[in-house]
C-alpha atoms as a PDB file:
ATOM      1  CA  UNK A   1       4.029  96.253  52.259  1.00  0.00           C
ATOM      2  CA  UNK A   2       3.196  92.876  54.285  1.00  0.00           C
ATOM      3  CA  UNK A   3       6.665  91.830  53.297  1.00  0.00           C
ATOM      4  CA  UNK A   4       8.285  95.278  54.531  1.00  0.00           C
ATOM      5  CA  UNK A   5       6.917  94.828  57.354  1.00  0.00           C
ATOM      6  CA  UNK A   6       7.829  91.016  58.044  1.00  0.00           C
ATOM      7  CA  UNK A   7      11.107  91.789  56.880  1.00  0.00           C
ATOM      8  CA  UNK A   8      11.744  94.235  58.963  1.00  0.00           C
ATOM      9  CA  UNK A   9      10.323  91.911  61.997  1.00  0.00           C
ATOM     10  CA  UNK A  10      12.373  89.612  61.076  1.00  0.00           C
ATOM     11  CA  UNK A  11      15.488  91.612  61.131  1.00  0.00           C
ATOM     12  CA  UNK A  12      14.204  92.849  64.697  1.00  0.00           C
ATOM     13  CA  UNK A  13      13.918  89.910  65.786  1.00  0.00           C
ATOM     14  CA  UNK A  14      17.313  88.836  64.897  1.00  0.00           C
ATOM     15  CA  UNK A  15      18.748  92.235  66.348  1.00  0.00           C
ATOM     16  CA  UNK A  16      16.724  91.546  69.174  1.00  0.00           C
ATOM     17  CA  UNK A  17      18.263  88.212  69.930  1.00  0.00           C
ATOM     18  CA  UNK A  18      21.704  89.760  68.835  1.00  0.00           C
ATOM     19  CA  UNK A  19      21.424  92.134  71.969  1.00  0.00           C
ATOM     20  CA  UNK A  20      20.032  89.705  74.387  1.00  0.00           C
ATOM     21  CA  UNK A  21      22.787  87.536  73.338  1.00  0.00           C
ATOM     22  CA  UNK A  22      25.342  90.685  74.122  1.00  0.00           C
ATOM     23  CA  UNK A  23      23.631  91.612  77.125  1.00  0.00           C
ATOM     24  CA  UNK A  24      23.799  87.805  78.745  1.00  0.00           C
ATOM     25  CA  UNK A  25      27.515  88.128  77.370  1.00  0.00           C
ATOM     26  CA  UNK A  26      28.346  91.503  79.131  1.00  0.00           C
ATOM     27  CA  UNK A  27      26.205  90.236  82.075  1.00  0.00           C
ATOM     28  CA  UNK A  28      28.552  87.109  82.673  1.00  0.00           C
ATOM     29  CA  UNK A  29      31.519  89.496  81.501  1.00  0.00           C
ATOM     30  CA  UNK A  30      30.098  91.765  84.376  1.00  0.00           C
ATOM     31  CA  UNK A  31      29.953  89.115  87.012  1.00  0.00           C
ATOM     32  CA  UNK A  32      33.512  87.954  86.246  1.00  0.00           C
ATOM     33  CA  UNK A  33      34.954  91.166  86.862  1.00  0.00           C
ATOM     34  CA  UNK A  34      33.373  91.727  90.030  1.00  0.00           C
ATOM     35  CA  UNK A  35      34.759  88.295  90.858  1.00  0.00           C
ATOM     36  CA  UNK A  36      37.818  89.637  90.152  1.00  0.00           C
ATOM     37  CA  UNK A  37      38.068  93.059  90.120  1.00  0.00           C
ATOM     38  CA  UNK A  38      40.839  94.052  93.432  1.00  0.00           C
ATOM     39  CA  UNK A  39      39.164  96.522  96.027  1.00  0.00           C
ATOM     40  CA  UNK A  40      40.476  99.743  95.708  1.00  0.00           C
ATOM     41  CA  UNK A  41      41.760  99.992  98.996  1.00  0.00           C
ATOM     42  CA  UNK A  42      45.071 101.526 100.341  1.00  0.00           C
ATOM     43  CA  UNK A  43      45.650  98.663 103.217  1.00  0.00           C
ATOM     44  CA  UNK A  44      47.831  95.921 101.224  1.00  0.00           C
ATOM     45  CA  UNK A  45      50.644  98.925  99.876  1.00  0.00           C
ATOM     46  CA  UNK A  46      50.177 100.117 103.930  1.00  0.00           C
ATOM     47  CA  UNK A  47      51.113  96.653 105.032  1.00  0.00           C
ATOM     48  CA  UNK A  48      53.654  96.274 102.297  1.00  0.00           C
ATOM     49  CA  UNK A  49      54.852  99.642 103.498  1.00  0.00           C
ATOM     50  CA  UNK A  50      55.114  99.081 107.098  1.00  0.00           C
ATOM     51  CA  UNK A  51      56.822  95.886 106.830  1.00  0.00           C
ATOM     52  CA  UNK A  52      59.455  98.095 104.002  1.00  0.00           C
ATOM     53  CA  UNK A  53      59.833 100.578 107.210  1.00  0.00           C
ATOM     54  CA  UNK A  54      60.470  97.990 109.572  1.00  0.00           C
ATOM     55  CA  UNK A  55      62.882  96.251 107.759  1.00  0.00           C
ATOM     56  CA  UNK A  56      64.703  99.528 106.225  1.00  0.00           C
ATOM     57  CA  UNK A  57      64.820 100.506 110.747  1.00  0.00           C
ATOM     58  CA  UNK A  58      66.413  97.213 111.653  1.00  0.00           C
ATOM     59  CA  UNK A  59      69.337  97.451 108.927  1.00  0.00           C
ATOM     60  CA  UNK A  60      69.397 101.370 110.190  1.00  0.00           C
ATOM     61  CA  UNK A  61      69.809  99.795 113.592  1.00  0.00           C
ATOM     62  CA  UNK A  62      72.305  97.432 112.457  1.00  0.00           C
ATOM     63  CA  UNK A  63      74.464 100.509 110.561  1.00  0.00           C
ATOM     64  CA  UNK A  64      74.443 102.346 113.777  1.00  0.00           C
ATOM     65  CA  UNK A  65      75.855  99.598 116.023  1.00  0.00           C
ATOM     66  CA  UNK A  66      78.768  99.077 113.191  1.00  0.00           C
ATOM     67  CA  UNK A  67      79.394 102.813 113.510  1.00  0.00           C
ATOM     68  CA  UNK A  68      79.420 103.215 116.769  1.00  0.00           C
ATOM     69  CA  UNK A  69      81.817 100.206 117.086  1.00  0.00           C
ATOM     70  CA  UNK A  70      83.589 102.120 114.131  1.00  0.00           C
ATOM     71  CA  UNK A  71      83.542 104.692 116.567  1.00  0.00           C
ATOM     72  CA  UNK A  72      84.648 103.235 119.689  1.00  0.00           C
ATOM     73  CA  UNK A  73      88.026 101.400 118.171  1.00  0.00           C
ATOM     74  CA  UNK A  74      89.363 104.478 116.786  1.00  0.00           C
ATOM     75  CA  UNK A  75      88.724 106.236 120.046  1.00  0.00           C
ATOM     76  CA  UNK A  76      90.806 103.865 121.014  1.00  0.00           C
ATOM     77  CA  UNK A  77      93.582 103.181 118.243  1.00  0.00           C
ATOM     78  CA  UNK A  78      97.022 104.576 118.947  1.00  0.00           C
ATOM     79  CA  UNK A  79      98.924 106.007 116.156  1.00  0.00           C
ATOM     80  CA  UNK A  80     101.852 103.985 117.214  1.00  0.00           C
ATOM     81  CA  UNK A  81     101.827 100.033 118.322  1.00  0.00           C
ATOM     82  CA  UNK A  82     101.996  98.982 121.162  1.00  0.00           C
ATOM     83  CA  UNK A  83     105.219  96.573 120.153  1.00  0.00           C
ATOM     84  CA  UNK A  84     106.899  99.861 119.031  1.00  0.00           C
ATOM     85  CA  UNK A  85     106.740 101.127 121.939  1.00  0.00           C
ATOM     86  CA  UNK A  86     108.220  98.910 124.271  1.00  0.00           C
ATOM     87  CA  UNK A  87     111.134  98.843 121.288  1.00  0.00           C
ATOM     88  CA  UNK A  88     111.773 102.415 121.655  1.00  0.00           C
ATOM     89  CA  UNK A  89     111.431 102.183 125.623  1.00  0.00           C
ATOM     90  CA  UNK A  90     114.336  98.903 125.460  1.00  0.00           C
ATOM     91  CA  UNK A  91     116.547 100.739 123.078  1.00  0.00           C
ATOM     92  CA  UNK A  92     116.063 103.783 125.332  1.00  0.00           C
ATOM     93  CA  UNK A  93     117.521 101.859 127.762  1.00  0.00           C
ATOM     94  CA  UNK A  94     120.361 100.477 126.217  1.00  0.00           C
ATOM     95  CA  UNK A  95     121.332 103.308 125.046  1.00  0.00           C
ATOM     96  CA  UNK A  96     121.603 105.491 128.752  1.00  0.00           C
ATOM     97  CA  UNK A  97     123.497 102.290 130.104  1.00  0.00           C
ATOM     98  CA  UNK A  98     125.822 101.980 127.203  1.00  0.00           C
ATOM     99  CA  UNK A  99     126.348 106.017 127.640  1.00  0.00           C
ATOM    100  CA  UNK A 100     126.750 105.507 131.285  1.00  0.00           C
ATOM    101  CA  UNK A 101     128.821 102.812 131.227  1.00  0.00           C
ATOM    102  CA  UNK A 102     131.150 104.276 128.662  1.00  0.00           C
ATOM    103  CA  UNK A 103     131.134 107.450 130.305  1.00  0.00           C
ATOM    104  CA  UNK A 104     131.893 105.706 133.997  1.00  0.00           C
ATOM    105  CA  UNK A 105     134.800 103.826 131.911  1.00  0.00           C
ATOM    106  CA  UNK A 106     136.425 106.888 129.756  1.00  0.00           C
ATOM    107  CA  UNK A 107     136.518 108.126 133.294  1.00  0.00           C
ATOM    108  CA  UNK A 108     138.458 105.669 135.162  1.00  0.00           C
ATOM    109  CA  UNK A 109     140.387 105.439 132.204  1.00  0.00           C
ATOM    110  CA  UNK A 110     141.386 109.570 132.233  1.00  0.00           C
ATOM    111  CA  UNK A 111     141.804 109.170 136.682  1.00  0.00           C
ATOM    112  CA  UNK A 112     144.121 105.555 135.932  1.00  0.00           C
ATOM    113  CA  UNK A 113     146.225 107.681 133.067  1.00  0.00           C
ATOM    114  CA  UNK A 114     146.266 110.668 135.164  1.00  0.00           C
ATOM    115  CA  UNK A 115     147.835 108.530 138.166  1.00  0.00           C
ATOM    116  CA  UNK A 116     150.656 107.188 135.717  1.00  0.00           C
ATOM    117  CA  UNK A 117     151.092 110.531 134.664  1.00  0.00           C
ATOM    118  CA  UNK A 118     151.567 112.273 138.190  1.00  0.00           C
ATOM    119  CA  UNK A 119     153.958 108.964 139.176  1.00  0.00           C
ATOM    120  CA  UNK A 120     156.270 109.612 136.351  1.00  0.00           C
ATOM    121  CA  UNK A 121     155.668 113.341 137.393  1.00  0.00           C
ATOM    122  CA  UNK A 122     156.400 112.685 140.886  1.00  0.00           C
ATOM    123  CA  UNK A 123     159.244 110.035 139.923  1.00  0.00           C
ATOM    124  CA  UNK A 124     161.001 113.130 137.480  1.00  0.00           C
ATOM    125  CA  UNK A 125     160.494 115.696 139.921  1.00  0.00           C
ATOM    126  CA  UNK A 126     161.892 113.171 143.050  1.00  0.00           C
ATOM    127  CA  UNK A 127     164.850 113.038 140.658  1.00  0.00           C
ATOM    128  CA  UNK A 128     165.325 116.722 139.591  1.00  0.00           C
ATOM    129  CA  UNK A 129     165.369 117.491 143.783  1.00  0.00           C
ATOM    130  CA  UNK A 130     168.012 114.385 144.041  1.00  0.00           C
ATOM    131  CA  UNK A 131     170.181 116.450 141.722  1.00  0.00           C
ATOM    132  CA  UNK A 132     169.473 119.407 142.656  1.00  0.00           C
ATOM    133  CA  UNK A 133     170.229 118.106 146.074  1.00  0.00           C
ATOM    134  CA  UNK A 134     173.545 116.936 144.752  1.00  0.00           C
ATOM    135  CA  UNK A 135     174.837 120.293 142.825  1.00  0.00           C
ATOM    136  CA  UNK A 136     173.238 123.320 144.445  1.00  0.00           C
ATOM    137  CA  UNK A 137     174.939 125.827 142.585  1.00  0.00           C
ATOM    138  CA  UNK A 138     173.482 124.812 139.742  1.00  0.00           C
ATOM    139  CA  UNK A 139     170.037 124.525 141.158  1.00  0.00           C
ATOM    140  CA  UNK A 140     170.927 128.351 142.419  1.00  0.00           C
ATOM    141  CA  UNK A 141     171.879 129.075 138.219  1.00  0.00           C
ATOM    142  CA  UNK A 142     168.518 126.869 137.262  1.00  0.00           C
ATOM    143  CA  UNK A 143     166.203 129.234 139.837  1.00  0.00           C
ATOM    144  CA  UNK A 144     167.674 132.571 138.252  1.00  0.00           C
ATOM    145  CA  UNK A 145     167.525 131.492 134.556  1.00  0.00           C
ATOM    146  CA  UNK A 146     163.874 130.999 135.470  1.00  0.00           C
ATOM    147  CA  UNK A 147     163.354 133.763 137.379  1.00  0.00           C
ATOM    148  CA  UNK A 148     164.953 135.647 134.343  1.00  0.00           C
ATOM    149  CA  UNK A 149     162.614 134.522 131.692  1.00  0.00           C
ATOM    150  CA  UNK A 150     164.152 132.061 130.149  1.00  0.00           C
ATOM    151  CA  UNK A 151     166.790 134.011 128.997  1.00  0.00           C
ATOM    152  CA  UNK A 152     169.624 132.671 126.513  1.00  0.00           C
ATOM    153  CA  UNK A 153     167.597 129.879 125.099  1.00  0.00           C
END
C-alpha cells in the first residue's frame, strides 16, 4: 500500500508541476495579451470617420461649384452662335439692297421705256395730225368710221 501511495505522490507531484508549468505558461500568455490586446474603444473608427466626412464634404463642395458653373454657362449658352448670327444679319442685308437696288433699277428701266414709248407715241400721233392736217375729208371719214364702231372692217 506504501507503494500506492508513493505512486500516486509521485504522479501528483508530476501533475502538480504539469499545472504550475501551465499556469506560468497561461500567466505569461496572459500578460502578452494585455500587452497587446486593442482597447475596446469607439474613438479611432470616430476619427477615421470624421476625417471620411470631411473629405466625402470637400469633394461634395467641389461637385457643387462644377454644377453650379454647369449651371451658369448654360444659362448663358445661345442655341445659335454668335458667328451665325452676324451671317444671317450680313446676308439680311445684302439681300434688302440687292432687292432695292433691283427694284430702283426695273423702275427706271419701265419710266426710260415708257418715255421711248410715249416719243414714238407722240412722234405717230404728231404725224397722224400732219395728215390729217393735209386731207381733212378724210380725217372727217376717219372720225365717223370711229364714231360708228368700227364698222366695215
Amino acid at each position: 500500500m506504501m507503494k500506492k501511495l508513493d505512486e500516486i505522490m509521485e504522479l501528483m507531484a508530476d501533475e502538480m508541476k504539469d499545472f504550475k508549468t501551465a499556469v506560468l505558461e497561461l500567466q505569461k500568455l496572459s500578460e502578452q495579451l494585455a500587452k497587446m490586446s486593442i482597447p475596446i474603444s469607439t474613438e479611432a473608427v470616430e476619427k477615421n470617420l470624421n476625417t471620411f466626412l470631411q473629405k466625402q464634404e470637400v469633394e461634395k463642395e467641389k461637385t457643387d461649384e462644377i454644377l453650379k458653373e454647369i449651371d451658369r454657362k448654360l444659362k448663358h449658352a445661345r442655341v445659335i452662335p454668335n458667328y451665325l448670327l452676324i451671317l444671317f444679319g450680313i446676308s439680311g442685308i445684302i439681300a434688302l439692297g440687292s432687292v432695292g437696288y433691283f427694284g430702283y433699277t426695273s423702275k427706271q428701266r419701265i419710266e426710260d421705256n415708257f418715255e421711248v414709248y410715249r416719243t414714238i407715241m407722240e412722234s405717230q400721233n404728231k404725224r397722224y395730225e400732219d395728215y390729217f392736217a393735209a386731207y381733212p375729208k378724210i380725217h372727217q371719214a376717219y372720225c365717223e368710221w370711229i364714231e360708228g364702231g368700227y364698222q366695215d372692217l
